[in-house]
C-alpha atoms as a PDB file:
ATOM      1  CA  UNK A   1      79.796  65.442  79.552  1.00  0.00           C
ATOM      2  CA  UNK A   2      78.594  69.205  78.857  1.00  0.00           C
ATOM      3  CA  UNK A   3      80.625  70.928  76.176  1.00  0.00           C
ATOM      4  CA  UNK A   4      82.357  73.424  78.439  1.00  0.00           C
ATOM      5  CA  UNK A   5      83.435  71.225  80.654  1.00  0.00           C
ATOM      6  CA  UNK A   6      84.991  69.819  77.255  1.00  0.00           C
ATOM      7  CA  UNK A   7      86.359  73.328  76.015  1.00  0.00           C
ATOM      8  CA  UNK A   8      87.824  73.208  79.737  1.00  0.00           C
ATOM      9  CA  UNK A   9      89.633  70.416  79.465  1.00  0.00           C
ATOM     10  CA  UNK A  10      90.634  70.969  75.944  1.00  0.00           C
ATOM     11  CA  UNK A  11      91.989  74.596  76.820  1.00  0.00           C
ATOM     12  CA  UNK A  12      94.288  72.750  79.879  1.00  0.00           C
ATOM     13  CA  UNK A  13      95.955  70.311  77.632  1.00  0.00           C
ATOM     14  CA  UNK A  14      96.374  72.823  74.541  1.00  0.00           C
ATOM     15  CA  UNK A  15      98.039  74.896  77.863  1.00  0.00           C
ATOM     16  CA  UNK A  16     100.019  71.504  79.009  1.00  0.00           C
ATOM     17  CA  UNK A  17     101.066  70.918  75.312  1.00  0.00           C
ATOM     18  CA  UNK A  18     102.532  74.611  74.464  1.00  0.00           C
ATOM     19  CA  UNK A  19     104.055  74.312  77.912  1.00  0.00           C
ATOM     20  CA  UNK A  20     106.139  71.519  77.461  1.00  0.00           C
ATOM     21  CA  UNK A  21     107.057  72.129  73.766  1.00  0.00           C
ATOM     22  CA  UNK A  22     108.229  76.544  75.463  1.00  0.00           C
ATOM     23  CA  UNK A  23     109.069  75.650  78.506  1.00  0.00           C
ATOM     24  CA  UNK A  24     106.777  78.886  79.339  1.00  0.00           C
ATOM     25  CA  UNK A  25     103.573  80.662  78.522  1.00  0.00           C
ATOM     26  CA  UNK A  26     102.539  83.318  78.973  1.00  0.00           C
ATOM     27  CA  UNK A  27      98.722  84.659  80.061  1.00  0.00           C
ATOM     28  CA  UNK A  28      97.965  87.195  77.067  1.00  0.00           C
ATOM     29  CA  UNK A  29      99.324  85.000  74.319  1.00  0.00           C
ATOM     30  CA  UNK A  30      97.234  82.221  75.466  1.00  0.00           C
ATOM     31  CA  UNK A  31      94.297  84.433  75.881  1.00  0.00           C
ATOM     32  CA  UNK A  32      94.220  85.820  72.302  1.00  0.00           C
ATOM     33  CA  UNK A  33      95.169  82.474  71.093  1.00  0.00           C
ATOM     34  CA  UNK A  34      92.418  80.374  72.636  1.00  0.00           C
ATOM     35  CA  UNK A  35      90.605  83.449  72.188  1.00  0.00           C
ATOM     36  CA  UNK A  36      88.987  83.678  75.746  1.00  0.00           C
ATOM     37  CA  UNK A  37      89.317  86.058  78.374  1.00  0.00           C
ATOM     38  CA  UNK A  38      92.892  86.627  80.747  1.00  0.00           C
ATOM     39  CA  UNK A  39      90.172  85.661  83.657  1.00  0.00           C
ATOM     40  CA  UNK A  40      89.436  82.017  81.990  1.00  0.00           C
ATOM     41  CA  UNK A  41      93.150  81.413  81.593  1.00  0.00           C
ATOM     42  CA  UNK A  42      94.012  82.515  85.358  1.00  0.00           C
ATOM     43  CA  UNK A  43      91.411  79.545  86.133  1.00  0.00           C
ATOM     44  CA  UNK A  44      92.653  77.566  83.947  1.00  0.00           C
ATOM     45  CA  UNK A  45      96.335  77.611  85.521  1.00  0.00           C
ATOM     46  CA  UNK A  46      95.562  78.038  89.289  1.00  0.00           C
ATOM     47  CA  UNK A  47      93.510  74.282  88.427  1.00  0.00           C
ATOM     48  CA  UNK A  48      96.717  73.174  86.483  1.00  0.00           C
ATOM     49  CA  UNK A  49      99.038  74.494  89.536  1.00  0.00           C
ATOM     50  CA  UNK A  50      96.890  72.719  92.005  1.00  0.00           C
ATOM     51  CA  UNK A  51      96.971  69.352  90.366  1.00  0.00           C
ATOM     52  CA  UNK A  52     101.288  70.030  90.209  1.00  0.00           C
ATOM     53  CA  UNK A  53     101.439  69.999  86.131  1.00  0.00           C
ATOM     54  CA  UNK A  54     102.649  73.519  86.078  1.00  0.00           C
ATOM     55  CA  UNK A  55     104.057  76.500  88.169  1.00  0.00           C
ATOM     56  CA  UNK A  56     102.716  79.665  87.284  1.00  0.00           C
ATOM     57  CA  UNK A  57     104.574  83.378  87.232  1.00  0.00           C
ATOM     58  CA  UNK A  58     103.305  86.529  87.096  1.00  0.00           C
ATOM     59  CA  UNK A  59     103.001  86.768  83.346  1.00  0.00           C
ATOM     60  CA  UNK A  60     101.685  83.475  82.759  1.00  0.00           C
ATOM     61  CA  UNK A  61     103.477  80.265  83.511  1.00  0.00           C
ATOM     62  CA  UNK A  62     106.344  78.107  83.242  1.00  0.00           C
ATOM     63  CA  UNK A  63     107.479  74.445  83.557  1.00  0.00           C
ATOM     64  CA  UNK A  64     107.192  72.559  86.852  1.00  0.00           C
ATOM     65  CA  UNK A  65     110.679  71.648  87.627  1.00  0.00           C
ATOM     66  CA  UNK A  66     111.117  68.680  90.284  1.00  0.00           C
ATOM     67  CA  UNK A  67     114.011  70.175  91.907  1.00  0.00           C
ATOM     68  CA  UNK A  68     112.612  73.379  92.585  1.00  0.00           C
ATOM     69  CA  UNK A  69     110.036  71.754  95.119  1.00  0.00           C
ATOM     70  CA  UNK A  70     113.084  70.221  96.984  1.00  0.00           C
ATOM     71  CA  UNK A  71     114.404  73.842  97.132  1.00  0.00           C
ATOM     72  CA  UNK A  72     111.574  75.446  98.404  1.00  0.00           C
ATOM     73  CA  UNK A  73     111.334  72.874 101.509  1.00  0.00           C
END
């Protein structure tokens, strides 16, 4: 496996674990903390919000709640 598909993969779960320890995150923190660009981290959680592990907000992103799907159908 190429190294950035590793950094990918490691900048998900680092997003994964700061989301379930918050409950939220949000884009510009991550950005400066991961130290990448706003861009890479938009990537990072449309990926995350296509594979269900997180719903993400205009500032950055927040828990996927179960009931919330149920509500929106």
């Amino acid at each position: 496996m190429n190294s950035k598909k590793v950094d990918v993969i490691q900048r998900q779960q680092i997003i994964l674990l700061l989301l379930a320890l918050d409950g939220k995150v949000l884009s510009k923190r991550l950005s400066h903390r991961l130290n990448v660009s706003y861009d890479i981290i938009l990537n990072d959680m449309i990926d995350l919000e296509k594979n269900g592990l997180l719903k993400r907000i205009e500032s950055g992103a927040m828990i996927l709640e179960e009931s919330s799907e149920t509500n929106d159908k």
